[in-house]
PDB file of N, CA and C in Angstrom:
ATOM      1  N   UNK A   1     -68.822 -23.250 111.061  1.00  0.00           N
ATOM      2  CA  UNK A   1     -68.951 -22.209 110.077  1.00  0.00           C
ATOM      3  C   UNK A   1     -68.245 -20.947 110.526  1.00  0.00           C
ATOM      4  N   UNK A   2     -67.965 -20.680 111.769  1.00  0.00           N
ATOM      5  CA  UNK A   2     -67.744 -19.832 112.204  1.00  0.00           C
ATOM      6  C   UNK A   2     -66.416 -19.716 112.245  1.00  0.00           C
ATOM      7  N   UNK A   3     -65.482 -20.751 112.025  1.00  0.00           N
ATOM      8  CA  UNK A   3     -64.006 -20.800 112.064  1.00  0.00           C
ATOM      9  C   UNK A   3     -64.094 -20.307 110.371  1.00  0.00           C
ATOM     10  N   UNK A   4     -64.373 -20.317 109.649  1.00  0.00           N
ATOM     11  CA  UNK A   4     -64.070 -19.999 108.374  1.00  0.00           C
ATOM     12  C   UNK A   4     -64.200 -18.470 108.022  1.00  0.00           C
ATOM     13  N   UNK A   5     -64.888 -18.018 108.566  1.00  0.00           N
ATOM     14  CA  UNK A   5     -65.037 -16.272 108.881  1.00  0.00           C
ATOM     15  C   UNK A   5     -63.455 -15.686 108.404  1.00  0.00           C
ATOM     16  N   UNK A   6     -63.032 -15.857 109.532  1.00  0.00           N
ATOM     17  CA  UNK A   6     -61.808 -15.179 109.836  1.00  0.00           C
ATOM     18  C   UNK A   6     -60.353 -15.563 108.900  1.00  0.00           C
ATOM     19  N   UNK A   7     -60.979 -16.670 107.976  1.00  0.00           N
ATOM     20  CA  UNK A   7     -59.813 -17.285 107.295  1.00  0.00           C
ATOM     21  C   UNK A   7     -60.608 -16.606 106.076  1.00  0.00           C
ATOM     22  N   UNK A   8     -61.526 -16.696 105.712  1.00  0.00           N
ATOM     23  CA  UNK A   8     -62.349 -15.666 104.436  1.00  0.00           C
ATOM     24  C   UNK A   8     -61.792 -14.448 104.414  1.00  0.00           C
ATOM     25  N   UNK A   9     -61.862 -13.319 105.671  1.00  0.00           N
ATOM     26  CA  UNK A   9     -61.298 -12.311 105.471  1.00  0.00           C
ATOM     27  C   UNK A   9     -60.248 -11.725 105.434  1.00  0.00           C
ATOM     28  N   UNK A  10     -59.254 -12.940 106.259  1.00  0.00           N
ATOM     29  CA  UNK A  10     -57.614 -12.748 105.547  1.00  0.00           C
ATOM     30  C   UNK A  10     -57.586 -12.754 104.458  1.00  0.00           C
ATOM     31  N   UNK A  11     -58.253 -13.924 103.640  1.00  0.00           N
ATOM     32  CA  UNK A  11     -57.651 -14.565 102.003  1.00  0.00           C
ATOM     33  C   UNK A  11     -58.288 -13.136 101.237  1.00  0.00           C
ATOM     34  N   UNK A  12     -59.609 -12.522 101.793  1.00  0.00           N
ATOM     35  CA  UNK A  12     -59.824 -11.224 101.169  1.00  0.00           C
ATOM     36  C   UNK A  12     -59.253  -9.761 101.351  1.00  0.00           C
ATOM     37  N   UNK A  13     -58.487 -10.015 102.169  1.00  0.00           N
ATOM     38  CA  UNK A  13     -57.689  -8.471 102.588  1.00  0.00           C
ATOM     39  C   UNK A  13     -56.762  -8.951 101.898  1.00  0.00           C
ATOM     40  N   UNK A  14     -55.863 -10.604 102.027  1.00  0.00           N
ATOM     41  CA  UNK A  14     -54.524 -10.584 100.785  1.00  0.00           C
ATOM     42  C   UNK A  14     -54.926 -10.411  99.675  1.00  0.00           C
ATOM     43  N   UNK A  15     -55.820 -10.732  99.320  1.00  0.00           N
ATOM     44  CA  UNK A  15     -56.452 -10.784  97.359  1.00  0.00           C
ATOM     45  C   UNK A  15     -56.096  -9.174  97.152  1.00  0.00           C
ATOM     46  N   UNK A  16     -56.995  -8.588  97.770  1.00  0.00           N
ATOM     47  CA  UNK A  16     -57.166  -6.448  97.371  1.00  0.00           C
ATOM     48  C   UNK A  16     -55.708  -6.321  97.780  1.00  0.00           C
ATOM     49  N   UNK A  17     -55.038  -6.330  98.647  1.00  0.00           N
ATOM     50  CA  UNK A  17     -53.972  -5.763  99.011  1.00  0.00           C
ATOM     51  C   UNK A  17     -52.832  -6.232  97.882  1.00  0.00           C
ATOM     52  N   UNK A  18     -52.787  -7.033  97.499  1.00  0.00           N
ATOM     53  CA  UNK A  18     -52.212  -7.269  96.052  1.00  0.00           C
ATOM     54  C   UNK A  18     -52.707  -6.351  94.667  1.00  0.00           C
ATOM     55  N   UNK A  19     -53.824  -6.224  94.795  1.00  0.00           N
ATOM     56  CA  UNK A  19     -54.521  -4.983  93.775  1.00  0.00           C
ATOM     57  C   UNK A  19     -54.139  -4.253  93.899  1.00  0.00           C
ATOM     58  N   UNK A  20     -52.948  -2.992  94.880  1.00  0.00           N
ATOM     59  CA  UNK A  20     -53.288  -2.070  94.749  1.00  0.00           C
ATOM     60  C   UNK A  20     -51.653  -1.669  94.580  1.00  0.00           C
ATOM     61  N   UNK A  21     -51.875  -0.394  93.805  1.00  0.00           N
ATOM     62  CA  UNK A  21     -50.435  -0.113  93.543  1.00  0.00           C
ATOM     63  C   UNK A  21     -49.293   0.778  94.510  1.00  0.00           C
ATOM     64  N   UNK A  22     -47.880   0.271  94.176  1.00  0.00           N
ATOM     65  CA  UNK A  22     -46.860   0.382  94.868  1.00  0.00           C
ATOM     66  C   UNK A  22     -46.997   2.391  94.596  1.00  0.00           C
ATOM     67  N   UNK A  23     -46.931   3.073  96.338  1.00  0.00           N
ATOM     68  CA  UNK A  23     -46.605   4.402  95.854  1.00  0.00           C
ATOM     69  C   UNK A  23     -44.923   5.232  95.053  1.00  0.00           C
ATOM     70  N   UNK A  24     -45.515   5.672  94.347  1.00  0.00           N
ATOM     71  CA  UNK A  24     -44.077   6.259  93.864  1.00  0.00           C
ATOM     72  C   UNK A  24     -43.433   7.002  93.998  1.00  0.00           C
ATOM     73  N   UNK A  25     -42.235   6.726  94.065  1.00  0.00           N
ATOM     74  CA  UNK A  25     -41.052   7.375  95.160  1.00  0.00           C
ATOM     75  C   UNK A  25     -40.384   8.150  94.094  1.00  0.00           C
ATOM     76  N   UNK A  26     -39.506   9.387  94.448  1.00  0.00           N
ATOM     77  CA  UNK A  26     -38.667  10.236  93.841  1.00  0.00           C
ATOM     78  C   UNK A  26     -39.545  11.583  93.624  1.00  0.00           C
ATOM     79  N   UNK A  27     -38.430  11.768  92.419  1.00  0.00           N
ATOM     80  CA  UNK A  27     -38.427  13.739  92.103  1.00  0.00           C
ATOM     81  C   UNK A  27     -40.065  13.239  91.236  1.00  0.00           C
ATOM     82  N   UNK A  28     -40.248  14.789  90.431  1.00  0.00           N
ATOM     83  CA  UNK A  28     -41.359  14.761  89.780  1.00  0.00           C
ATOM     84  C   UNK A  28     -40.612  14.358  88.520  1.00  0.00           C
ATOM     85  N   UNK A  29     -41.951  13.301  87.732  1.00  0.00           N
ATOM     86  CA  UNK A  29     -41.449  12.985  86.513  1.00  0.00           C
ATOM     87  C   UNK A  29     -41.190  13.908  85.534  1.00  0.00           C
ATOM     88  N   UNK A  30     -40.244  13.304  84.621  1.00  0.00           N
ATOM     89  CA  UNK A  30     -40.086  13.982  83.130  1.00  0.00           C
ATOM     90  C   UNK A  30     -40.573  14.465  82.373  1.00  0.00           C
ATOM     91  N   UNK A  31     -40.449  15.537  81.876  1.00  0.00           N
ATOM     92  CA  UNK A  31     -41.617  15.713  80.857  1.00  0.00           C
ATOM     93  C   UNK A  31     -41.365  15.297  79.636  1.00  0.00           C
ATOM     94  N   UNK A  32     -42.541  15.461  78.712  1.00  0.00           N
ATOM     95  CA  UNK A  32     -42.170  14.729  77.637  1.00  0.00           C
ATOM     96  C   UNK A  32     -41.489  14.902  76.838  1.00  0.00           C
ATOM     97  N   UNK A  33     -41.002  13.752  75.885  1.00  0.00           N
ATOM     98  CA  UNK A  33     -40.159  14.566  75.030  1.00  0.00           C
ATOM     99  C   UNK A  33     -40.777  14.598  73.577  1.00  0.00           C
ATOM    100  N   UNK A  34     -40.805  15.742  72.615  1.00  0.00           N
ATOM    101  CA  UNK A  34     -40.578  16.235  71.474  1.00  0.00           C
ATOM    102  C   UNK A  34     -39.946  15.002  70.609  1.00  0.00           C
ATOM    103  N   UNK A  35     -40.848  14.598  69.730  1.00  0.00           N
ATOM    104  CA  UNK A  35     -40.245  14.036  68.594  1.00  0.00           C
ATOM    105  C   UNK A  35     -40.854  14.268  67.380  1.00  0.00           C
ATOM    106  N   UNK A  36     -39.805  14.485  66.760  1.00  0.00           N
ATOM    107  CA  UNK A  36     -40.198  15.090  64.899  1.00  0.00           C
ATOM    108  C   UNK A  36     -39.811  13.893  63.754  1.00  0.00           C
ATOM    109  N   UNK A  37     -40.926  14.199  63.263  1.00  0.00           N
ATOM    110  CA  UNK A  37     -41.426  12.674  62.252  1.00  0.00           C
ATOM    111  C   UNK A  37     -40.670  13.251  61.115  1.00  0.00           C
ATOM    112  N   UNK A  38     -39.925  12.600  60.511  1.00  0.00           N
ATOM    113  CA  UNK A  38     -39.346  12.808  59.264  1.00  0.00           C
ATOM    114  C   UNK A  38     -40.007  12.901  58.088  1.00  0.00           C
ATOM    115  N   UNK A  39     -40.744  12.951  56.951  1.00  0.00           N
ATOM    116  CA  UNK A  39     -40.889  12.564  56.052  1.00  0.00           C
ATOM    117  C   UNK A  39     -40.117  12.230  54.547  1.00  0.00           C
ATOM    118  N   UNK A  40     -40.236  11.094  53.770  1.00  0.00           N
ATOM    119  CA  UNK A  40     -39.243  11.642  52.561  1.00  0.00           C
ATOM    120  C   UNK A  40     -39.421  12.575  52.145  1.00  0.00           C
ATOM    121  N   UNK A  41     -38.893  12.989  50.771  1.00  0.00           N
ATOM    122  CA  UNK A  41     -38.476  14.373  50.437  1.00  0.00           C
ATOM    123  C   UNK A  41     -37.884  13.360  48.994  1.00  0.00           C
ATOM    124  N   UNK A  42     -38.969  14.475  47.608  1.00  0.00           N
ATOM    125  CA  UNK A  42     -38.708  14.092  46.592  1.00  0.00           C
ATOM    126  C   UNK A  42     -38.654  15.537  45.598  1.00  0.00           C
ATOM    127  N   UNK A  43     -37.411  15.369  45.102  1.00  0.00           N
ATOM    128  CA  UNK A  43     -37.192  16.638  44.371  1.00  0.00           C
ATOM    129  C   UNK A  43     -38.124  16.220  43.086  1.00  0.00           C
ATOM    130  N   UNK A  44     -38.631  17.204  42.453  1.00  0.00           N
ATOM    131  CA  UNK A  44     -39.357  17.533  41.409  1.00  0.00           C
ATOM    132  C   UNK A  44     -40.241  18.723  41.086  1.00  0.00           C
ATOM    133  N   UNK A  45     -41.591  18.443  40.724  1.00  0.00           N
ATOM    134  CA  UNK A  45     -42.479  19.854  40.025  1.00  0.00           C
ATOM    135  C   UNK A  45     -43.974  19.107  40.723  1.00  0.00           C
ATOM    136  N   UNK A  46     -44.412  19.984  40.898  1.00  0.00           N
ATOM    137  CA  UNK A  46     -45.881  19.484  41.370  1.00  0.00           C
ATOM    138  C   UNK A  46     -46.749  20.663  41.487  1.00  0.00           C
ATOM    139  N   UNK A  47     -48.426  20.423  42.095  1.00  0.00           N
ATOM    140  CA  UNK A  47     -48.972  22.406  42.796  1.00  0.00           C
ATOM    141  C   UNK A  47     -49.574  21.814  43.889  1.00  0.00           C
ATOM    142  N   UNK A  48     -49.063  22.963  44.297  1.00  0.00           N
ATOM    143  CA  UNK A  48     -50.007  23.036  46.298  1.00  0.00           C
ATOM    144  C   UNK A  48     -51.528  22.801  45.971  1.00  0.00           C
ATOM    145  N   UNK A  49     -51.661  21.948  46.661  1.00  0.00           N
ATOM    146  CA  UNK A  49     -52.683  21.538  46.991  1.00  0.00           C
ATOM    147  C   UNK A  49     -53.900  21.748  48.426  1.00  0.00           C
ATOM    148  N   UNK A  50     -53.075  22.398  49.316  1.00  0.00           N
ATOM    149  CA  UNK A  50     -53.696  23.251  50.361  1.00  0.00           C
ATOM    150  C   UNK A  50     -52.429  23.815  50.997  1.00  0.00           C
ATOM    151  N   UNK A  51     -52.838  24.711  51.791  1.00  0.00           N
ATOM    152  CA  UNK A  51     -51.823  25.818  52.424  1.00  0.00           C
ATOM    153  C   UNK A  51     -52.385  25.707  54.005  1.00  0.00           C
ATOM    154  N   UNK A  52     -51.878  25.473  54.957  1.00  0.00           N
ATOM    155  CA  UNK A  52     -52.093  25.462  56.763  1.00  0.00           C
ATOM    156  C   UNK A  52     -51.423  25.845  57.214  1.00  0.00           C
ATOM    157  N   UNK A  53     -52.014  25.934  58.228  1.00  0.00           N
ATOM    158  CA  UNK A  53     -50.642  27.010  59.264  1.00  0.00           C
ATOM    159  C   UNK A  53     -49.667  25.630  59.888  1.00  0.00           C
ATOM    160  N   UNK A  54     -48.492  25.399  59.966  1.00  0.00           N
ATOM    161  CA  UNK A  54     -47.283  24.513  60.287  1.00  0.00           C
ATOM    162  C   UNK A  54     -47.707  24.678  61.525  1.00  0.00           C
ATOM    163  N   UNK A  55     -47.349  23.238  62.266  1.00  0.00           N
ATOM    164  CA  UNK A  55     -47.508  23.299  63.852  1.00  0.00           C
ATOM    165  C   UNK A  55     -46.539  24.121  64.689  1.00  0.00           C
ATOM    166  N   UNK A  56     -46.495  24.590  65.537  1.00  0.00           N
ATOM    167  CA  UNK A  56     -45.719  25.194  66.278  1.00  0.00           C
ATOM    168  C   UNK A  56     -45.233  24.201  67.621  1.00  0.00           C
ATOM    169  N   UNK A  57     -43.853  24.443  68.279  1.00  0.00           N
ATOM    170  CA  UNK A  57     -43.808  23.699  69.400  1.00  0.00           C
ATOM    171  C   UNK A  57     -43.524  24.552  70.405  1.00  0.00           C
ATOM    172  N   UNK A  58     -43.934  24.216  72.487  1.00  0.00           N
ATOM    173  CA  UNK A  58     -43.735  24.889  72.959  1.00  0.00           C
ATOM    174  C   UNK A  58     -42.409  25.815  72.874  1.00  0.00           C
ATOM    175  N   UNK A  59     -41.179  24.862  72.162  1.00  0.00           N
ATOM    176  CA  UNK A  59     -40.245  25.248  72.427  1.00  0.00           C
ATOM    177  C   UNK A  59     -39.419  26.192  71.511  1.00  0.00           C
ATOM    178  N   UNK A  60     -40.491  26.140  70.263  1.00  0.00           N
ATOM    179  CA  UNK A  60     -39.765  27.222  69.228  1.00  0.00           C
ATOM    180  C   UNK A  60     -40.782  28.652  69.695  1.00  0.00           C
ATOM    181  N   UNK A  61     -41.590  28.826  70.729  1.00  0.00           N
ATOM    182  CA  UNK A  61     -41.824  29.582  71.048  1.00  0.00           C
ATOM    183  C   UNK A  61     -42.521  30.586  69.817  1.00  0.00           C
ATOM    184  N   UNK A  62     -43.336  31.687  70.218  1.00  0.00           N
ATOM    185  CA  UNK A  62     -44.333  32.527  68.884  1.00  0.00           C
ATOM    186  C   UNK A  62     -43.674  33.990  68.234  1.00  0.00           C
ATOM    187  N   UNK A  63     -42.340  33.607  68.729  1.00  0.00           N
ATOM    188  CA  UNK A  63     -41.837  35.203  68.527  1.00  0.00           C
ATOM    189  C   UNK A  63     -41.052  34.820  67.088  1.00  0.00           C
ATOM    190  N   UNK A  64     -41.087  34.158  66.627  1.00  0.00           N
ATOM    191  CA  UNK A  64     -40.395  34.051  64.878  1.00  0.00           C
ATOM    192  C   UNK A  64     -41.544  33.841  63.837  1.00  0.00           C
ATOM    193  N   UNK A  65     -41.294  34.087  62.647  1.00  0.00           N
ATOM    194  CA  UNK A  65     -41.775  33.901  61.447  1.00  0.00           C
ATOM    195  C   UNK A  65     -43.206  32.932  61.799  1.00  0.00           C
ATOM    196  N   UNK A  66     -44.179  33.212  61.245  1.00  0.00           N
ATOM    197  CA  UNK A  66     -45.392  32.497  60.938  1.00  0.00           C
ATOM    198  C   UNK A  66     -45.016  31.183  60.064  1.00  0.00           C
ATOM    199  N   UNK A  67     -45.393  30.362  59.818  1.00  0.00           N
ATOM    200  CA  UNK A  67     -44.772  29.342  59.100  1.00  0.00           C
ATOM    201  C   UNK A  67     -45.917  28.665  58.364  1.00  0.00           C
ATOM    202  N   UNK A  68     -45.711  27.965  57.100  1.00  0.00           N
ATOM    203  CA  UNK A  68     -47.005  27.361  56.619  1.00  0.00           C
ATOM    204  C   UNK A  68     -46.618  26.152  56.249  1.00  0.00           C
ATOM    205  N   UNK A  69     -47.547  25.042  56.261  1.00  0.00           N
ATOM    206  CA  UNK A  69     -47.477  23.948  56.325  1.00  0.00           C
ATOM    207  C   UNK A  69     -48.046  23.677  54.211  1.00  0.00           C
ATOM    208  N   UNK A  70     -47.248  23.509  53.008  1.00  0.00           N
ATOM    209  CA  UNK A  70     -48.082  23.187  51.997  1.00  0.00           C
ATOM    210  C   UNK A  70     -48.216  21.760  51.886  1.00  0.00           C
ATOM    211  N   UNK A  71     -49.705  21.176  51.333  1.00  0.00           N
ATOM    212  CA  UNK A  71     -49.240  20.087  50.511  1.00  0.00           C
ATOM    213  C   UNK A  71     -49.273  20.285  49.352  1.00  0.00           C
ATOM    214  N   UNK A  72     -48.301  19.337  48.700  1.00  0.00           N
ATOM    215  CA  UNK A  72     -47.920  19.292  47.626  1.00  0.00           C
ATOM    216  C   UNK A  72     -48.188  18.079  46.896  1.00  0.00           C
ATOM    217  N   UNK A  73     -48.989  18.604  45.823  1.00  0.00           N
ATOM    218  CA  UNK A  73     -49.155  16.761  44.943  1.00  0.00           C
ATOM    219  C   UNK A  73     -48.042  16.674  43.907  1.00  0.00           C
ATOM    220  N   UNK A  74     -47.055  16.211  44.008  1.00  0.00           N
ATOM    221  CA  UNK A  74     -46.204  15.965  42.478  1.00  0.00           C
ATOM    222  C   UNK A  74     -47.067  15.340  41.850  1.00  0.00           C
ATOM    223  N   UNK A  75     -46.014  15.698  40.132  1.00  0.00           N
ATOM    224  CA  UNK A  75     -46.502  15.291  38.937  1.00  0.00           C
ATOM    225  C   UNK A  75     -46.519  13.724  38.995  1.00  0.00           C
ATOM    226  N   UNK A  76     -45.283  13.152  39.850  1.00  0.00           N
ATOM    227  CA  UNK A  76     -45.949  11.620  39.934  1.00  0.00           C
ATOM    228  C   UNK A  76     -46.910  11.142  40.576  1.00  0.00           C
ATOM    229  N   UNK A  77     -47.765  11.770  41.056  1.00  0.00           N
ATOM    230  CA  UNK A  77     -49.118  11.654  41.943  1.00  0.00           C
ATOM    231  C   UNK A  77     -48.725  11.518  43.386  1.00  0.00           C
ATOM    232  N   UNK A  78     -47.381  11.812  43.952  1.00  0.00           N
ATOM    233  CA  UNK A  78     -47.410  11.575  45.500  1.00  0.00           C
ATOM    234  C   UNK A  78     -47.284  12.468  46.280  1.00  0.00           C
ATOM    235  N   UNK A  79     -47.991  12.714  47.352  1.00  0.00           N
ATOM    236  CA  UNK A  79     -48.230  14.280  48.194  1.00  0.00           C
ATOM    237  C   UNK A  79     -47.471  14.392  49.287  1.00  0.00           C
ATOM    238  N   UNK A  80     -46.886  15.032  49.150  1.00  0.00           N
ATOM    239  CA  UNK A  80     -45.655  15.889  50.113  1.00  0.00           C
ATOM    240  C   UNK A  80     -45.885  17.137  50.867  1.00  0.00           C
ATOM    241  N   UNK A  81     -45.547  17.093  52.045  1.00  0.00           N
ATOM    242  CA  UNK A  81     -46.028  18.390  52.802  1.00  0.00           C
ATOM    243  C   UNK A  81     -44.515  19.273  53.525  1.00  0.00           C
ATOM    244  N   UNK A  82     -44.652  20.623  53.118  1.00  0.00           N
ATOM    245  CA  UNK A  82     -43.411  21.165  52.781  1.00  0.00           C
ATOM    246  C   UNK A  82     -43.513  22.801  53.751  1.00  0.00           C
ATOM    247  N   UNK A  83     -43.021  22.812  54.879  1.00  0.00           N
ATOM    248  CA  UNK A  83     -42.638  23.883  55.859  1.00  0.00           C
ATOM    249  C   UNK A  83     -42.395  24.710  54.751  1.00  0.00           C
ATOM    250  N   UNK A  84     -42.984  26.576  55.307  1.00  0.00           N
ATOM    251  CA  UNK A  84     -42.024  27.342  54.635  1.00  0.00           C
ATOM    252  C   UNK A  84     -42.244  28.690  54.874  1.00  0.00           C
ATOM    253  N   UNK A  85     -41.595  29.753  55.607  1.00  0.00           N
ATOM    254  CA  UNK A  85     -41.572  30.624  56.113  1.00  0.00           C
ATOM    255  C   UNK A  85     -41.939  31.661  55.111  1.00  0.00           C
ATOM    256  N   UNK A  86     -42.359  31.371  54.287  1.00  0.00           N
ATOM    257  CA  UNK A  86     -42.556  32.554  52.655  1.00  0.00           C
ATOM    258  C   UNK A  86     -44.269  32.066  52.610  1.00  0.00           C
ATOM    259  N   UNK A  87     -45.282  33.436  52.699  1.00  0.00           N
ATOM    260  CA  UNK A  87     -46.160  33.709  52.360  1.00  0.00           C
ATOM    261  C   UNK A  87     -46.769  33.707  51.085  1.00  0.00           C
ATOM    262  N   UNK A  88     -45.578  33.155  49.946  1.00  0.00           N
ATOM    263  CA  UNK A  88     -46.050  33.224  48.417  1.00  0.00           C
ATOM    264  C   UNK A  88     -46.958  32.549  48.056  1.00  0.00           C
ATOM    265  N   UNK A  89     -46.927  31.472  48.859  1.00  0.00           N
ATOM    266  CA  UNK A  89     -47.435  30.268  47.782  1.00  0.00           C
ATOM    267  C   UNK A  89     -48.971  29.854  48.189  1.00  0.00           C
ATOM    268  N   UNK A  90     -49.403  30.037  47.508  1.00  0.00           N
ATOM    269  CA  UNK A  90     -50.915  29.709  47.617  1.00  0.00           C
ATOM    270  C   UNK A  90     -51.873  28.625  46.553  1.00  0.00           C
ATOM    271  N   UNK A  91     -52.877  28.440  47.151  1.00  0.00           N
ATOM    272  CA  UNK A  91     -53.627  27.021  46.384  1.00  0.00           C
ATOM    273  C   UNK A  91     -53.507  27.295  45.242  1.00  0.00           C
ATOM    274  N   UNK A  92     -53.135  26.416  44.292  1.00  0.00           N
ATOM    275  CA  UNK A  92     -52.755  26.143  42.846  1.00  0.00           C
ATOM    276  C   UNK A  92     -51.667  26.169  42.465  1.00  0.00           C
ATOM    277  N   UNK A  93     -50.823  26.898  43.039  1.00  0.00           N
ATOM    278  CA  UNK A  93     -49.769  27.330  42.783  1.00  0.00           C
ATOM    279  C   UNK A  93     -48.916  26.436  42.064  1.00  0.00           C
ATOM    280  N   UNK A  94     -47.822  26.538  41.147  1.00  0.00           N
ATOM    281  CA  UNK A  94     -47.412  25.402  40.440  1.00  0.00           C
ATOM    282  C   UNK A  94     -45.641  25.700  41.026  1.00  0.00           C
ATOM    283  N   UNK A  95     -45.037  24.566  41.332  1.00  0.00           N
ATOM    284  CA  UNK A  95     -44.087  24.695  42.648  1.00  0.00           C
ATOM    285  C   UNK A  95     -42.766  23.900  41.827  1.00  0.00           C
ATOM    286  N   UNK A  96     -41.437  24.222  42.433  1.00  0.00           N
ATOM    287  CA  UNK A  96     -40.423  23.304  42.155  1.00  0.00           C
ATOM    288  C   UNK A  96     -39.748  23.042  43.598  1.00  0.00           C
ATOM    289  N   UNK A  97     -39.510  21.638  43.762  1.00  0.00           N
ATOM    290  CA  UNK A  97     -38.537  21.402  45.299  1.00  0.00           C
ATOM    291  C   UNK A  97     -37.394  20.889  44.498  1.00  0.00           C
ATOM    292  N   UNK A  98     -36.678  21.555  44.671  1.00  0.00           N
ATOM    293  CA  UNK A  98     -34.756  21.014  44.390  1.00  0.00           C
ATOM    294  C   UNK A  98     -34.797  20.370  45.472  1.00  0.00           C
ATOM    295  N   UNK A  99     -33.407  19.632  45.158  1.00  0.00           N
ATOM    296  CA  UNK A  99     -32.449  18.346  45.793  1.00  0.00           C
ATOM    297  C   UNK A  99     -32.173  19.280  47.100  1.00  0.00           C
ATOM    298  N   UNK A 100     -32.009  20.279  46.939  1.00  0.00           N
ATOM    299  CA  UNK A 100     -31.542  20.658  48.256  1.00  0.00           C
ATOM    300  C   UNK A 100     -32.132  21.354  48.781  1.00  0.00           C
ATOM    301  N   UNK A 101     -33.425  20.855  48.926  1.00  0.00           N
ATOM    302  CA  UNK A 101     -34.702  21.213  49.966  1.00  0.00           C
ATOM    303  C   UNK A 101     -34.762  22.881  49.759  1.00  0.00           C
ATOM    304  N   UNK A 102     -35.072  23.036  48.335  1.00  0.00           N
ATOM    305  CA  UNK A 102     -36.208  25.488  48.338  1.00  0.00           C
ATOM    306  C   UNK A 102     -36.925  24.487  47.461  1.00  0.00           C
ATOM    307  N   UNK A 103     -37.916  25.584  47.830  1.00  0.00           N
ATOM    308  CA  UNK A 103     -39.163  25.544  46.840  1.00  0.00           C
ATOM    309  C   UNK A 103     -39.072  26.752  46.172  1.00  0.00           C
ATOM    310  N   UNK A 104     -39.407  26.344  45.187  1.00  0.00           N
ATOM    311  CA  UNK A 104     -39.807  27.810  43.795  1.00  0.00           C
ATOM    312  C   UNK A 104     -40.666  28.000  43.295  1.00  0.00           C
ATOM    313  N   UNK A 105     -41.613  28.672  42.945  1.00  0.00           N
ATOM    314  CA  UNK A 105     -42.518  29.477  42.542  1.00  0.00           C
ATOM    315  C   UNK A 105     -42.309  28.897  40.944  1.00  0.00           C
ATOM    316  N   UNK A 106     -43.385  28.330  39.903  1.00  0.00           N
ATOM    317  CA  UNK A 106     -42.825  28.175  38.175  1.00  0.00           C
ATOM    318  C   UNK A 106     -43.912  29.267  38.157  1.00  0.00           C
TER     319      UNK A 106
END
């Protein structure tokens, strides 16, 4: 019994020593990167449906324009959410988005 000891605690120091992870070598990692989600974009008539403050990123930094995040329900029932550095527009508001991305005030 006693010969098996020592062959037990090899096969258990190789088992863990396989568990454990390789240290990692080099500079400090990357940081992350910034990615911006597209959404479609449908010209028509619709009304804001809530008004939020637009996210900010570290990298556009707090020294520009306040920005607001609307949604928008078009008249075909689908809700769109629309950046916009103009303080006008508020809940109810009845809105136009042209083809080439302004919003207008009806």
């Amino acid at each position: 019994m006693t010969r098996f000891i020592p062959y037990a605690l090899a096969a258990t120091a190789l088992a863990l020593a396989g568990c454990q992870t390789p240290p990692q070598t080099g500079g400090p990692s990357q940081p992350p990167r910034l990615v911006t989600t597209m959404h479609p974009y449908y010209a028509g008539n619709g009304t804001v449906q809530n008004v939020y403050p637009a996210p900010t990123s570290a990298a556009a930094g707090s020294t520009g324009p306040s920005m607001q995040r609307l949604e928008v329900k078009m008249d075909n029932g689908v809700v769109q959410y629309v950046d916009t550095s103009s303080g006008e527009f508020t809940k109810g508001a009845r809105v136009s988005l042209t083809e080439d991305h302004i919003i207008r005030r009806m």
